[in-house]
PDB file of N, CA and C in Angstrom:
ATOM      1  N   UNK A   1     113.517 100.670  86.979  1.00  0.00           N
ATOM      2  CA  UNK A   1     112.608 101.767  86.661  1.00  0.00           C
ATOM      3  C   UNK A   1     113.424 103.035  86.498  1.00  0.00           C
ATOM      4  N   UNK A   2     113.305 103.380  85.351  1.00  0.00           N
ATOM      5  CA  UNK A   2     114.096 105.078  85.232  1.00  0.00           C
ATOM      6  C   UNK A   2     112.860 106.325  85.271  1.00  0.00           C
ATOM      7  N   UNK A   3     113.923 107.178  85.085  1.00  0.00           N
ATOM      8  CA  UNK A   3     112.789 108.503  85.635  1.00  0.00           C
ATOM      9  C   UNK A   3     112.629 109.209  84.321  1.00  0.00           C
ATOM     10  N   UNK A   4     112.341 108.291  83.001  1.00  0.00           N
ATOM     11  CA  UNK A   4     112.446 108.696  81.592  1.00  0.00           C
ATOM     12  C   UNK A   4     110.758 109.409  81.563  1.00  0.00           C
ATOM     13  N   UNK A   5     109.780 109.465  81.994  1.00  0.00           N
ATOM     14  CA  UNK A   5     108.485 109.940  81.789  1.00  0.00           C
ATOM     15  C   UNK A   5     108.255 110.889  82.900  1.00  0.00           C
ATOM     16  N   UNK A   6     107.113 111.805  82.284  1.00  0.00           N
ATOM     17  CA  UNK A   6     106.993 113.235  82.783  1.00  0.00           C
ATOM     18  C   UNK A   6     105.756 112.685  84.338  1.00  0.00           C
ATOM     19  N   UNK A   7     105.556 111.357  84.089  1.00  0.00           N
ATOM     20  CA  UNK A   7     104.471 111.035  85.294  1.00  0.00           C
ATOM     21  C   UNK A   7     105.532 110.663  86.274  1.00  0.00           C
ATOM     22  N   UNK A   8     106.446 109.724  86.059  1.00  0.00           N
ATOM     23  CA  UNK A   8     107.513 110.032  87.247  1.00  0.00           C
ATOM     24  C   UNK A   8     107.834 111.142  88.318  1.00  0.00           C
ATOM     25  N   UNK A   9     108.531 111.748  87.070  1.00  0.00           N
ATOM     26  CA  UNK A   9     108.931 112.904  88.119  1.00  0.00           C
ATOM     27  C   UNK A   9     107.658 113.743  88.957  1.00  0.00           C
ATOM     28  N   UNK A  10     106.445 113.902  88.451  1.00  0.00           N
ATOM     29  CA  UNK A  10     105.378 114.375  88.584  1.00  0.00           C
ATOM     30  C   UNK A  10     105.037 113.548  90.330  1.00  0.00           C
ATOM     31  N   UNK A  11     104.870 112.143  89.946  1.00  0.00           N
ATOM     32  CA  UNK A  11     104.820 111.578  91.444  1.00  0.00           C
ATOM     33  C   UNK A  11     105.638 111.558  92.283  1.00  0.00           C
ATOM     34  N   UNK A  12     106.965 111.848  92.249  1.00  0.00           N
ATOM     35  CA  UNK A  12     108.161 112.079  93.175  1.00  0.00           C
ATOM     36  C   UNK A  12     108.138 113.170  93.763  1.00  0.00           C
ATOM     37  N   UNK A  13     107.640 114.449  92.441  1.00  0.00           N
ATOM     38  CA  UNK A  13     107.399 115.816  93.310  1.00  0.00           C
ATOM     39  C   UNK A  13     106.149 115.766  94.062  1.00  0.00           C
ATOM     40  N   UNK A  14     105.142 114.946  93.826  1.00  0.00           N
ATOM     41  CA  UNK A  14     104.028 114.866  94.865  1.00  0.00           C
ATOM     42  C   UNK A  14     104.078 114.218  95.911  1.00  0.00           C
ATOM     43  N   UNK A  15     104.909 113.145  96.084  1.00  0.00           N
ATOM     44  CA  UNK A  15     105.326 112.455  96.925  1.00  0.00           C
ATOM     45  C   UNK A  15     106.428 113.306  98.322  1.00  0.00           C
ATOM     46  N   UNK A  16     106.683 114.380  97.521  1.00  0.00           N
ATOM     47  CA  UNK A  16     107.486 114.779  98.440  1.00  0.00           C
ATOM     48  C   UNK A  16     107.229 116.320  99.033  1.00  0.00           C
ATOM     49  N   UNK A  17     106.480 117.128  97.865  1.00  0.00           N
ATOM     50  CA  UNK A  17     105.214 118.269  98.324  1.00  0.00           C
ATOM     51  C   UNK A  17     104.377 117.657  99.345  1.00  0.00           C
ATOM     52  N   UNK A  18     103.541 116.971  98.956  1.00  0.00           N
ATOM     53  CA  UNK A  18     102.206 116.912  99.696  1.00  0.00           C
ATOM     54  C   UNK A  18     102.412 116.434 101.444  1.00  0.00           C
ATOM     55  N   UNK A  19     103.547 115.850 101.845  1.00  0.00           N
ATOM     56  CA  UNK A  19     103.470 115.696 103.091  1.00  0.00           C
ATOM     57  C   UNK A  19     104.348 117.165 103.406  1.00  0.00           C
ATOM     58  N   UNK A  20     104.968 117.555 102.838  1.00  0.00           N
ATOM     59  CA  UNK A  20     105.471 118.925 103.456  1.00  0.00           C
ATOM     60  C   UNK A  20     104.228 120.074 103.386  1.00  0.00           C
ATOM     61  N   UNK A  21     103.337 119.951 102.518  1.00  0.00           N
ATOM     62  CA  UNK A  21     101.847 120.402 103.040  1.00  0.00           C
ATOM     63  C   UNK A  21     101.224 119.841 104.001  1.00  0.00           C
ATOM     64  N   UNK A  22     101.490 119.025 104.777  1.00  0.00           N
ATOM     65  CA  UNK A  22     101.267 118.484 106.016  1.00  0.00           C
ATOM     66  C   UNK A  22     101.765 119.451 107.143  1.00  0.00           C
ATOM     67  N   UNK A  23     103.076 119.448 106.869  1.00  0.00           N
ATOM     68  CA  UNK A  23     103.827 119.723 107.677  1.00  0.00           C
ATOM     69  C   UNK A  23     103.659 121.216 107.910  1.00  0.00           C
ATOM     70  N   UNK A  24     103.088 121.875 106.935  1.00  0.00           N
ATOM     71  CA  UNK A  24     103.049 123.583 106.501  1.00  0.00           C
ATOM     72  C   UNK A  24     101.679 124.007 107.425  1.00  0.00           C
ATOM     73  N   UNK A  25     100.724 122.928 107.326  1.00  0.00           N
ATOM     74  CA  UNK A  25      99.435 122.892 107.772  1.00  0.00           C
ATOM     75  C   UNK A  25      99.075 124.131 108.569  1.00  0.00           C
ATOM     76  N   UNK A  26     100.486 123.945 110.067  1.00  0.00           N
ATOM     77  CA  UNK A  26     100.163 124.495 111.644  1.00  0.00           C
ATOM     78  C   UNK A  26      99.987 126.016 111.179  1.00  0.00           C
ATOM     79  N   UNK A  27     100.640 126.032 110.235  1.00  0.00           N
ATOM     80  CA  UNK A  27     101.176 128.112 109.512  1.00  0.00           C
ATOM     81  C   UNK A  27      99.511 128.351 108.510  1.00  0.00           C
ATOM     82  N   UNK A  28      99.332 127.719 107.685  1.00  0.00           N
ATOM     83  CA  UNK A  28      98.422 127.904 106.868  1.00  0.00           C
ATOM     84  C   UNK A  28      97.009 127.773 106.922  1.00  0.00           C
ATOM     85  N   UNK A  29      97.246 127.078 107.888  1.00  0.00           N
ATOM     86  CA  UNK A  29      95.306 126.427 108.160  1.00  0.00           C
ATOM     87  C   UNK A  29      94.603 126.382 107.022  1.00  0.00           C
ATOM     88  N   UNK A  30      95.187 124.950 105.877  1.00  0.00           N
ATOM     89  CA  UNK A  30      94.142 124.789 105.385  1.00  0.00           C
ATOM     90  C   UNK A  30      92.528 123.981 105.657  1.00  0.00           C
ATOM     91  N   UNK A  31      92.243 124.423 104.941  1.00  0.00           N
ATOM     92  CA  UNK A  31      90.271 123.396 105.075  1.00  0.00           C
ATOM     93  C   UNK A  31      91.086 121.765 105.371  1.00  0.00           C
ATOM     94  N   UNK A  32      89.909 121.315 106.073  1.00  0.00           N
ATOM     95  CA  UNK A  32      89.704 120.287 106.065  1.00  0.00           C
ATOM     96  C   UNK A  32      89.714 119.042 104.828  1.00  0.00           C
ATOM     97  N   UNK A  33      88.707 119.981 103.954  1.00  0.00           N
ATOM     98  CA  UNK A  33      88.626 119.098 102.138  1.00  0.00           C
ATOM     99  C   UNK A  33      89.591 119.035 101.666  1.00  0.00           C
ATOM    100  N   UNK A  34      90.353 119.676 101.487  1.00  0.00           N
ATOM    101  CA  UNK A  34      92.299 120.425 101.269  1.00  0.00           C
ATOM    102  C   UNK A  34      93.273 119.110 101.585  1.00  0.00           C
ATOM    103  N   UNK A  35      92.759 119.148 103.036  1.00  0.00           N
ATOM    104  CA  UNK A  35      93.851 118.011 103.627  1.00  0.00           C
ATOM    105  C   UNK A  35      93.570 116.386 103.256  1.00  0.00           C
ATOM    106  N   UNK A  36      91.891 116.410 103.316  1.00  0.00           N
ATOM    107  CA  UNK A  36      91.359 114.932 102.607  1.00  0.00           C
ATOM    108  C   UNK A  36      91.900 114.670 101.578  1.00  0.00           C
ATOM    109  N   UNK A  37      91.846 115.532 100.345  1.00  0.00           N
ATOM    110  CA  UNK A  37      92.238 115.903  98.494  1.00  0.00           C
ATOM    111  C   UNK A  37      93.318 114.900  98.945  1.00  0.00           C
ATOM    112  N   UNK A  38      94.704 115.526  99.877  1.00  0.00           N
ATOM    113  CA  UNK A  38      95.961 115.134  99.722  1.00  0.00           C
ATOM    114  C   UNK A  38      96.008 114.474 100.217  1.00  0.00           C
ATOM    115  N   UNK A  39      95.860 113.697 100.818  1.00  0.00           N
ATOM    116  CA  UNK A  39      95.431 111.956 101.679  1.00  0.00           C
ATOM    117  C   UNK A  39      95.494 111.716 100.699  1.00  0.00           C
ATOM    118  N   UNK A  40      94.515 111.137  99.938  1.00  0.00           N
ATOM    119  CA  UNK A  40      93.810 110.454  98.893  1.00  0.00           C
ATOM    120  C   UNK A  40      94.898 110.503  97.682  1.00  0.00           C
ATOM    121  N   UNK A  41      94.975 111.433  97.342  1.00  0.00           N
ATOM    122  CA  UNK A  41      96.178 111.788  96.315  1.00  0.00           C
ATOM    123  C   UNK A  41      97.076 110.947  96.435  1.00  0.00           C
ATOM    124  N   UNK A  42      97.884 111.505  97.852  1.00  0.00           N
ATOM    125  CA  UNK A  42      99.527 110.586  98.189  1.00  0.00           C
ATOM    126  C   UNK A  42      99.332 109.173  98.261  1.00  0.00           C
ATOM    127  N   UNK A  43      97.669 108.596  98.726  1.00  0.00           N
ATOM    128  CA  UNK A  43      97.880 107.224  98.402  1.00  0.00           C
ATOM    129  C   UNK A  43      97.861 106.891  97.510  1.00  0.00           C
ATOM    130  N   UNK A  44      96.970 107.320  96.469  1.00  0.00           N
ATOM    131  CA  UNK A  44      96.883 106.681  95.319  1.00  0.00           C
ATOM    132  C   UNK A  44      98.388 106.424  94.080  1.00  0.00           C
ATOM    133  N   UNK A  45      99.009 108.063  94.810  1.00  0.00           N
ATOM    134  CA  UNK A  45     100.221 107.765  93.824  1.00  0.00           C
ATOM    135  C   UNK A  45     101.285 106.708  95.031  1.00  0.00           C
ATOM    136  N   UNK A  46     101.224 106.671  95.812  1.00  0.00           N
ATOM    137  CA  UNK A  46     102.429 105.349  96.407  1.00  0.00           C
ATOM    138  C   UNK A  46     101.145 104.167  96.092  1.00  0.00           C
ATOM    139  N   UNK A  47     100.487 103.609  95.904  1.00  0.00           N
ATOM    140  CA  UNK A  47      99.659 102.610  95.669  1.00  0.00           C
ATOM    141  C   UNK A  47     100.274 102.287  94.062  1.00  0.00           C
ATOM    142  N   UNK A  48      99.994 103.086  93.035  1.00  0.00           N
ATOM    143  CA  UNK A  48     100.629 102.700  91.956  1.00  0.00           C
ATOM    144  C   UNK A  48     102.110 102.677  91.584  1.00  0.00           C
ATOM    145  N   UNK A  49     102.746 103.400  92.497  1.00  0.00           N
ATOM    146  CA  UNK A  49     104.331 102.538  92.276  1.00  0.00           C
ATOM    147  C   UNK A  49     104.305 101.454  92.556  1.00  0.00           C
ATOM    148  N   UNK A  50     104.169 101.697  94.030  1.00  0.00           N
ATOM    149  CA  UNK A  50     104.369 100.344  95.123  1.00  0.00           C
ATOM    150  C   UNK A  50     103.831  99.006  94.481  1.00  0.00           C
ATOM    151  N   UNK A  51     102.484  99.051  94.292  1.00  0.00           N
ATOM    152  CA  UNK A  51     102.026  97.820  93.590  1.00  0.00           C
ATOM    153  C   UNK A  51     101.979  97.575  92.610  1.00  0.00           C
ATOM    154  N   UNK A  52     102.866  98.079  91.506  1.00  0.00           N
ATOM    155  CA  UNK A  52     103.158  97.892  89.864  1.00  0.00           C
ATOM    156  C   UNK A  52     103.623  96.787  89.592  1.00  0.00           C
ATOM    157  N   UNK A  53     102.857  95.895  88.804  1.00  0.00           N
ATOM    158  CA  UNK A  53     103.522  94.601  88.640  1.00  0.00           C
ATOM    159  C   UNK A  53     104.859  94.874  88.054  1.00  0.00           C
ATOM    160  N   UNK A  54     105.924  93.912  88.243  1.00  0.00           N
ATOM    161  CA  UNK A  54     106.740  94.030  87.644  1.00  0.00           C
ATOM    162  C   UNK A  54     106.585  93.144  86.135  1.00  0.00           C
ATOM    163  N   UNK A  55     107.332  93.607  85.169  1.00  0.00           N
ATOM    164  CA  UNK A  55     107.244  93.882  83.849  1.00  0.00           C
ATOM    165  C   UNK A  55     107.955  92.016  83.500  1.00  0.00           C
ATOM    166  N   UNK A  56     107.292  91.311  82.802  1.00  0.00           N
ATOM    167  CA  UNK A  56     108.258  90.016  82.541  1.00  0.00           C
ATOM    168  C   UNK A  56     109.231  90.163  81.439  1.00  0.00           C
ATOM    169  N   UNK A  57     110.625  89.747  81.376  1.00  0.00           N
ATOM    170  CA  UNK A  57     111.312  89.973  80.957  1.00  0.00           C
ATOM    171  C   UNK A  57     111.217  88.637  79.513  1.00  0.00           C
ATOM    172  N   UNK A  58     110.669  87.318  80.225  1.00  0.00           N
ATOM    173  CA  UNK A  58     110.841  86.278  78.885  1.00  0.00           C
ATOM    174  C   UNK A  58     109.351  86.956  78.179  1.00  0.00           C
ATOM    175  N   UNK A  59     108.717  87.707  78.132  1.00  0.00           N
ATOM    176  CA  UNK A  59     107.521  88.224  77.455  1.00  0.00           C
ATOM    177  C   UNK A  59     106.103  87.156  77.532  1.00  0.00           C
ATOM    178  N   UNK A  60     105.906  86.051  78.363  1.00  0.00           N
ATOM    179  CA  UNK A  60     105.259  85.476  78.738  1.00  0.00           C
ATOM    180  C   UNK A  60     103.970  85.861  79.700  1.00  0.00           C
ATOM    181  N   UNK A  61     102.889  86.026  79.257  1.00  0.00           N
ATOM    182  CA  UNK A  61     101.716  86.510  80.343  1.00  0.00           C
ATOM    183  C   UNK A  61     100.891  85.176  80.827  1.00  0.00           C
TER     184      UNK A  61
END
């Protein structure tokens, strides 16, 4: 997998923002809905790496 598409990098920087908005939380006090949004978010984007089929190489489905 290369980092040739703009959704890549897009989930790497979310992947790596959104728990440091975790971490920012104690200073900022965001809402509650705020913190749900980014739950939901960070799983969904490690859910679609993580479980991406891998691609067949003899082109056989």
């Amino acid at each position: 997998m290369g980092w040739k598409f703009f959704n890549d990098r897009l989930a790497l920087f979310l992947i790596i923002l959104i728990p440091a908005l975790w971490i920012v939380n104690s200073w900022l006090m965001l809402p509650s809905e705020v913190l749900g949004a980014t739950i939901v978010s960070w799983t969904l984007v490690l859910q679609y790496y993580f479980r991406k089929k891998p691609e067949d190489p003899g082109g056989t489905k």
